[in-house]
Protein backbone atom coordinates (compact mmCIF):
# COMPACT_ATOMS: atom_id res chain seq x y z
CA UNK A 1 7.30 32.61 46.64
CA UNK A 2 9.40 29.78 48.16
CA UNK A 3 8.28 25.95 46.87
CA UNK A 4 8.16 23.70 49.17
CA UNK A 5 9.31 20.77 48.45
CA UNK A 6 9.01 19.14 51.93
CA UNK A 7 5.32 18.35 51.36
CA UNK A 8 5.86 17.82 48.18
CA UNK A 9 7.93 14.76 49.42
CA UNK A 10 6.32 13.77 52.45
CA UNK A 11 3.31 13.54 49.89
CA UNK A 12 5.16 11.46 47.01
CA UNK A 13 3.59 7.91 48.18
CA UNK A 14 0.20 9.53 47.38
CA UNK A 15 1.01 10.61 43.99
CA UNK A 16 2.63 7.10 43.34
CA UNK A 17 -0.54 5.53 44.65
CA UNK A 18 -2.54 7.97 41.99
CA UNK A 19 0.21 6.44 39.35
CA UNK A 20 -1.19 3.13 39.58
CA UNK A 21 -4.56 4.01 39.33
CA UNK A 22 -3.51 6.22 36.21
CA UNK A 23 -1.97 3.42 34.46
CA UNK A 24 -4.99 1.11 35.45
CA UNK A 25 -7.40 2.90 34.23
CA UNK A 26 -5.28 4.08 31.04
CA UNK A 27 -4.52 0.68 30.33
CA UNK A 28 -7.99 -0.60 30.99
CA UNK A 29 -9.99 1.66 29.20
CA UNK A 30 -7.19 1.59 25.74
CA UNK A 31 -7.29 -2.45 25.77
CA UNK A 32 -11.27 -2.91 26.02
CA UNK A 33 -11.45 0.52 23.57
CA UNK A 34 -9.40 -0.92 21.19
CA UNK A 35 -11.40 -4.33 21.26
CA UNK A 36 -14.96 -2.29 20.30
CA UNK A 37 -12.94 0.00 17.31
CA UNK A 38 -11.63 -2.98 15.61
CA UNK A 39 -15.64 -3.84 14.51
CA UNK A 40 -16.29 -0.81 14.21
CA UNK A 41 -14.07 0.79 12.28
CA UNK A 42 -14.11 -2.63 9.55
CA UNK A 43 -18.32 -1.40 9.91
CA UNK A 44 -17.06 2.36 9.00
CA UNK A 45 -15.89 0.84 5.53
CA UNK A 46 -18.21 -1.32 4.92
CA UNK A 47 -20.14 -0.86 2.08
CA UNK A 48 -23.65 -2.18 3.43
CA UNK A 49 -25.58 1.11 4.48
CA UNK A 50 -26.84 0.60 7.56
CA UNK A 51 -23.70 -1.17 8.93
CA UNK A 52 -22.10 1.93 7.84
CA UNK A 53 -24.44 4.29 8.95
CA UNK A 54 -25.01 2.98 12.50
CA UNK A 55 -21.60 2.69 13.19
CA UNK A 56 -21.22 6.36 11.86
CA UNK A 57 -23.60 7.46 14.11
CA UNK A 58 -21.95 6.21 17.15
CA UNK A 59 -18.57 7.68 16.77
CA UNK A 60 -20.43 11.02 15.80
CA UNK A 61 -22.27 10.97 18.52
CA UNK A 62 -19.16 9.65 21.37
CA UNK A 63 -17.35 12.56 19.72
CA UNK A 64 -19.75 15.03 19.70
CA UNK A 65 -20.23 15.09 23.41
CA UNK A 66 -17.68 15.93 25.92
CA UNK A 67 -15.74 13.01 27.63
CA UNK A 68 -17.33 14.63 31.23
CA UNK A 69 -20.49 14.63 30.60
CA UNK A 70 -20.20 10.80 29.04
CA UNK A 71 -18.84 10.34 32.81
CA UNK A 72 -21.08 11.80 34.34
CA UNK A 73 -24.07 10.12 32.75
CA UNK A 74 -22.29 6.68 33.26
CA UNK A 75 -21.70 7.53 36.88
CA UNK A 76 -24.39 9.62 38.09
CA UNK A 77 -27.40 9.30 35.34
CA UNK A 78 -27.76 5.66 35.14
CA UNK A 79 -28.41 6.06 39.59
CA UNK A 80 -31.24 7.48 39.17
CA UNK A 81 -33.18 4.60 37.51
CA UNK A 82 -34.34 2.18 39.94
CA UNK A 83 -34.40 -0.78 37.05
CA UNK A 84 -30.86 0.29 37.20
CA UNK A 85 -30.23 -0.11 41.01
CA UNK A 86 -31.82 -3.24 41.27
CA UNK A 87 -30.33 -5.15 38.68
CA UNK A 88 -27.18 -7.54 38.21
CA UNK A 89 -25.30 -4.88 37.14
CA UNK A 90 -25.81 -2.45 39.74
CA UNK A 91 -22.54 -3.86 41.93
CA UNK A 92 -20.01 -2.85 38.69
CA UNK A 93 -22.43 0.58 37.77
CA UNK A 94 -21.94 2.16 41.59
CA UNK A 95 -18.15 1.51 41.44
CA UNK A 96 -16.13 4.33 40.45
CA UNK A 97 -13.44 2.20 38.78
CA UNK A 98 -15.82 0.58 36.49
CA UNK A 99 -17.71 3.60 35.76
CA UNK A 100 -14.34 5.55 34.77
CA UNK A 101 -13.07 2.41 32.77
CA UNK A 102 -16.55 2.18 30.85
CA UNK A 103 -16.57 6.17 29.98
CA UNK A 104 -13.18 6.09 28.65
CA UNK A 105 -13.30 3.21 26.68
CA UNK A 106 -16.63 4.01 24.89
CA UNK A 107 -14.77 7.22 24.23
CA UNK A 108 -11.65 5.89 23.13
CA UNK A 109 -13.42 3.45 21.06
CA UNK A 110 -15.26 6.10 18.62
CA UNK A 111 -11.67 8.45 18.25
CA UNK A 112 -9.95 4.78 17.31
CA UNK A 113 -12.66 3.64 15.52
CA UNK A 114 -12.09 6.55 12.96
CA UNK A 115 -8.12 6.24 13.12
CA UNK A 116 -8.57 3.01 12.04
CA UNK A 117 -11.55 3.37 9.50
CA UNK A 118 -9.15 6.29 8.14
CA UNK A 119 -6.02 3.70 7.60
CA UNK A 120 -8.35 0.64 5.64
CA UNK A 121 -9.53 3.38 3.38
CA UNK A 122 -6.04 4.89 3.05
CA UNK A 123 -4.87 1.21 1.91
CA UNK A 124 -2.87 0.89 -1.38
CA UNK A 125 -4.91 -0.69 -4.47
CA UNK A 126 -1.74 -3.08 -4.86
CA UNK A 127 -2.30 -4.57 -1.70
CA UNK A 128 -5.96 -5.69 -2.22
CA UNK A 129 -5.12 -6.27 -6.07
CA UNK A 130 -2.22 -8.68 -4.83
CA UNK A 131 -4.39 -10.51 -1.79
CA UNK A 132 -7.17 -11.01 -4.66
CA UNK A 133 -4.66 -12.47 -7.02
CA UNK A 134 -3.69 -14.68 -4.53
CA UNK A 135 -7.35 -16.26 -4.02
CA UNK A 136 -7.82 -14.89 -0.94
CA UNK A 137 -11.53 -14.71 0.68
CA UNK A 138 -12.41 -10.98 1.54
CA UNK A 139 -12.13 -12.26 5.03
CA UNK A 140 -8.96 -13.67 4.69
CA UNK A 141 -8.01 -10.63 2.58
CA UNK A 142 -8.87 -8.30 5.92
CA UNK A 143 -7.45 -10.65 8.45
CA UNK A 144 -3.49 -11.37 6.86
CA UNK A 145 -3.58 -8.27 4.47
CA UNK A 146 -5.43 -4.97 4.90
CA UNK A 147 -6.03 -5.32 9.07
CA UNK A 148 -2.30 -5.61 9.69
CA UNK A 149 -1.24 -3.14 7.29
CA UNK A 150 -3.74 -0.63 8.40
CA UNK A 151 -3.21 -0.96 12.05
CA UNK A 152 0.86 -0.37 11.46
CA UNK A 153 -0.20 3.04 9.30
CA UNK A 154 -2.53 4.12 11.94
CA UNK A 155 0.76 3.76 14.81
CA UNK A 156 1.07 7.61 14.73
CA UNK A 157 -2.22 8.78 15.11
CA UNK A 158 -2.76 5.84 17.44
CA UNK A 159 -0.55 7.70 19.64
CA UNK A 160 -1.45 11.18 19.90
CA UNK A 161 -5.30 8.91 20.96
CA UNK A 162 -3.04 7.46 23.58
CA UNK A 163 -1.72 10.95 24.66
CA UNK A 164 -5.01 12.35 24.73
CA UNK A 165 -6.28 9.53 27.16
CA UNK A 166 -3.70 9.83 29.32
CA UNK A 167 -4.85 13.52 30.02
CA UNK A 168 -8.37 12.28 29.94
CA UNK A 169 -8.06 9.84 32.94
CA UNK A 170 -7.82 13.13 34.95
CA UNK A 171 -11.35 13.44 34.98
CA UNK A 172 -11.74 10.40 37.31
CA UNK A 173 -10.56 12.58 40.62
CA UNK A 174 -13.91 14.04 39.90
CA UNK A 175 -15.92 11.12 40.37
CA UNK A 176 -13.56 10.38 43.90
CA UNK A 177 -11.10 8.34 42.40
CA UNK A 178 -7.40 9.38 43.51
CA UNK A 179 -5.30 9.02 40.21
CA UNK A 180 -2.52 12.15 39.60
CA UNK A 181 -4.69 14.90 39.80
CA UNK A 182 -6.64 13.42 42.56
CA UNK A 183 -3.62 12.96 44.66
CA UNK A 184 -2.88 16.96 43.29
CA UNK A 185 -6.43 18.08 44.78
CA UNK A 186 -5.72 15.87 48.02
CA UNK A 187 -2.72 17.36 48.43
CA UNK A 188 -3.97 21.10 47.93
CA UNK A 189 -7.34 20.52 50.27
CA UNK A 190 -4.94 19.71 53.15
CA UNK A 191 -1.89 22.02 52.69
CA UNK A 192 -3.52 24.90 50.78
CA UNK A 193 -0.71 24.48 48.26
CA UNK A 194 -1.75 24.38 45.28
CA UNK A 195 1.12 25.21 43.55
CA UNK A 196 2.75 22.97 44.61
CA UNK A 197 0.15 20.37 44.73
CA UNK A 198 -0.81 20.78 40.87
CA UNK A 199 3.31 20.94 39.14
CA UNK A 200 4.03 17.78 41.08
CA UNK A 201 1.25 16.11 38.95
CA UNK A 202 1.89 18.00 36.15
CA UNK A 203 5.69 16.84 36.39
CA UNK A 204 3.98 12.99 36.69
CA UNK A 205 1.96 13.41 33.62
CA UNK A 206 5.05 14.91 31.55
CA UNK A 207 7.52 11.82 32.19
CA UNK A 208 4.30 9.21 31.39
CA UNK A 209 3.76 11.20 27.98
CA UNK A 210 7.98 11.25 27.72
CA UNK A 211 7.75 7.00 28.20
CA UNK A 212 4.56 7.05 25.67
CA UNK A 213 6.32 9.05 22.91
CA UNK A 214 9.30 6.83 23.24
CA UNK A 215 7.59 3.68 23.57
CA UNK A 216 5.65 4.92 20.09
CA UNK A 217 8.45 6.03 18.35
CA UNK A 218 10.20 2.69 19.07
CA UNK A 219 7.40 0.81 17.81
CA UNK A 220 7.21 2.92 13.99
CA UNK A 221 10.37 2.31 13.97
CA UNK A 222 10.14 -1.26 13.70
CA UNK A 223 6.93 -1.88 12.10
CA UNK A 224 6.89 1.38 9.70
CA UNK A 225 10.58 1.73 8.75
CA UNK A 226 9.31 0.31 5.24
CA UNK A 227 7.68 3.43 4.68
CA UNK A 228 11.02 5.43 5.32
CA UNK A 229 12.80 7.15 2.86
CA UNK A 230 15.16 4.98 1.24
CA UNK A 231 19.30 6.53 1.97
CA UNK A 232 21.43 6.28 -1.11
């Protein structure tokens, strides 16, 4: 088997093309994700029952149910209902774009919702002791104390969420957007290589997890090296 790397090049704009809509709908989806965790995750601590429960019950559900079928719902169920169709909302709800960026970030929302629920809980007794010494409100507490240190803690697991949406956002070539892998299934439709087609965007996704990792590991570096091991 010979590659060919002559379509592989002519081709190159339209897997550069799907690299932009990669990163917008990565970005997207992780920014509007991370907006809906942050209440729901202080509502995973809480200790008022039904706060607790009902935001339990949406990150149980979210991750109980595959990320394609969430898309597909999104994208094709809510067509079907003509209250749906006719409303205000019915220019964002018929755009692919918006219906990928909505599906993600519910779904990122409930796996980051839980990282950071995980990291409060995980907080060290000095820390509250010390911010209730101090005279702090509980809200003030959250806000300068136990927020900031928890979201620092929760860097690495952050980023393996990060990872995982990155992969993710190649479901949206199935509802016709062309991101990596829709580029990769252009590519094979029209050449019949599909070897080709599909290690190009696998080579695309490698070197945006390589930048992620990095960019991570730069950023626990900074705002975790307390937590290092101290060198004698």
């Amino acid at each position: 088997m010979i590659f060919d790397y002559n379509t592989v090049w002519e081709n190159l704009p339209l897997y550069f093309g799907g690299l932009l809509i990669t990163l917008k709908l990565l970005s997207i989806s992780l920014f509007f994700g991370l907006l809906a965790a942050l209440p729901l995750g202080l509502m995973r601590v809480s200790k008022v029952r039904w706060v607790n429960v009902s935001a339990w019950l949406y990150t149980y559900v979210i991750r109980g149910t595959p990320m394609l079928v969430q898309l597909f719902l999104i994208y094709y169920g809510l067509a079907q209902f003509q209250a749906v169709r006719e409303s205000f909302l019915w220019p964002w709800l018929s755009s692919a774009t918006f219906c990928a960026c909505l599906a993600f970030a519910i779904n990122t929302s409930a796996y980051t919702a839980e990282i950071i629920a995980g990291s409060l809980k995980a907080t060290p007794a000095g820390e509250i002791e010390a911010a209730k010494a101090m005279g702090m409100s509980r809200a003030k507490m959250y806000r300068r104390i136990l927020l900031p240190s928890a979201l620092r803690r929760a860097l690495p697991q952050y980023s393996n969420e990060v990872i995982m949406m990155l992969q993710t956002t190649s479901l949206a070539s199935i509802v016709t957007l062309i991101d990596i892998t829709g580029a990769a299934r252009t590519v094979n439709a029209q050449f019949y290589l599909p070897f080709e087609a599909y290690i190009t965007a696998g080579v695309f996704y490698l070197c945006l997890t390589f930048i992620l990792v990095r960019l991570f590991k730069l950023a626990e570096r900074r705002w975790l090296s307390y937590l290092a091991p101290r060198k004698h």
